[in-house]
Protein backbone atom coordinates (compact mmCIF):
# COMPACT_ATOMS: atom_id res chain seq x y z
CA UNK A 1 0.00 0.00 0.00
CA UNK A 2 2.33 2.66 0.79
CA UNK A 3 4.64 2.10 -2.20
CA UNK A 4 1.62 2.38 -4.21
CA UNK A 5 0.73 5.39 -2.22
CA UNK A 6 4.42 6.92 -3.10
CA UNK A 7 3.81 5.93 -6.81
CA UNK A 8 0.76 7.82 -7.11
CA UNK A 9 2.24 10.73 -5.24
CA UNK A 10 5.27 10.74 -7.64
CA UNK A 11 3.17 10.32 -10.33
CA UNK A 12 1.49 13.51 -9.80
CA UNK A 13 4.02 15.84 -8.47
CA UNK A 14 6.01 14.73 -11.95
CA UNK A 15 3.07 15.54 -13.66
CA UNK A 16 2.46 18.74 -12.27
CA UNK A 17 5.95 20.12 -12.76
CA UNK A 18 5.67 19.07 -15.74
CA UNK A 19 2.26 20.61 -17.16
CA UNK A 20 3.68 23.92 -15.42
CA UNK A 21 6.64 23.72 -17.75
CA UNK A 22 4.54 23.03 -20.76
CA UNK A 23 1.79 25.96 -19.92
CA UNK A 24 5.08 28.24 -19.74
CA UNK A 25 6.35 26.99 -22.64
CA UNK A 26 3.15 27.80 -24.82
CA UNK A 27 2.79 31.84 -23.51
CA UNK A 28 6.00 32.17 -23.75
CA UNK A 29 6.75 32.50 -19.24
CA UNK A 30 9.18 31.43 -17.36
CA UNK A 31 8.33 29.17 -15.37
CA UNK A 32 8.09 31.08 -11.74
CA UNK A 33 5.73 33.52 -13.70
CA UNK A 34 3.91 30.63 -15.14
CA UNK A 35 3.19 29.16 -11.22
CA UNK A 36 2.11 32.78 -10.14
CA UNK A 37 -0.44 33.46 -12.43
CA UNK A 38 -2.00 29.70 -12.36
CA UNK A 39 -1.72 30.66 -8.08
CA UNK A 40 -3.38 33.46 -9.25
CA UNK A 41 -6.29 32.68 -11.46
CA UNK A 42 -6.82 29.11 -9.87
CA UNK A 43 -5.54 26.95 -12.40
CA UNK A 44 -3.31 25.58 -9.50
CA UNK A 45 -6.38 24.70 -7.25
CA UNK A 46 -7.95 23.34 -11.45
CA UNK A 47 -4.49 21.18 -11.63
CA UNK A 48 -4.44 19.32 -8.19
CA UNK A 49 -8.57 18.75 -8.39
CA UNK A 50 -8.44 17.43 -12.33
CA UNK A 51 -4.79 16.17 -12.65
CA UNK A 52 -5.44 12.66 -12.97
CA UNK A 53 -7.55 13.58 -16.09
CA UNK A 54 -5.50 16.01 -17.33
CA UNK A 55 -2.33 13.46 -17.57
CA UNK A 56 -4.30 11.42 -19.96
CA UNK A 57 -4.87 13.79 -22.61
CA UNK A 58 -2.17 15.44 -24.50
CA UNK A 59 -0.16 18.36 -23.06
CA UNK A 60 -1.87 20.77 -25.71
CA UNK A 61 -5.34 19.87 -24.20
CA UNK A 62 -4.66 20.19 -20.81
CA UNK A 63 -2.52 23.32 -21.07
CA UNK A 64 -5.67 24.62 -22.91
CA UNK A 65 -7.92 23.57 -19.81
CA UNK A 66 -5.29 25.40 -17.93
CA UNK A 67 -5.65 28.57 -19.35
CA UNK A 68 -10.13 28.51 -19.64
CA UNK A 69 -10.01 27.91 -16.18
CA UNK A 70 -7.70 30.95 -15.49
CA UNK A 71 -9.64 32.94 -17.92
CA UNK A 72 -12.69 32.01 -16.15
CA UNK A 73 -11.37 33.34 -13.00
CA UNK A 74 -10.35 36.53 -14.78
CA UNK A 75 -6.96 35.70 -15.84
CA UNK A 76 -6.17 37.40 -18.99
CA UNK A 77 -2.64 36.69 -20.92
């Protein structure tokens, strides 16, 4: 149980770091500006609810979810 517990905890930490990255990469952020403004607009709070859904579809997709639910919460880029 607990290594599967530490497999699913790695799992998503890698996953977040890495969809961070990726939602940088595509507005053109660096990455501590790219955390900020998800902290900001709630696509953090989006990312730890949805990530095990997000991680199955491809980066594109999910960065896109990213950014609707930031613009929902009046983020604006």
């Amino acid at each position: 149980m607990v290594a599967t517990l530490d497999k699913e905890i790695n799992d998503k930490i890698s996953f977040i770091t890495f969809i961070i990255t990726m939602f940088a990469r595509a507005f053109k952020m660096d990455k501590q500006n790219a955390y900020a403004y998800l902290k900001k607009y709630g696509g953090l709070d989006y990312l730890f609810r949805h990530w095990w859904a997000l991680h199955t579809e491809d980066p594109y997709w999910s960065v896109k979810a990213l950014y609707a639910a930031c613009y929902k919460n009046g983020g604006v880029r």
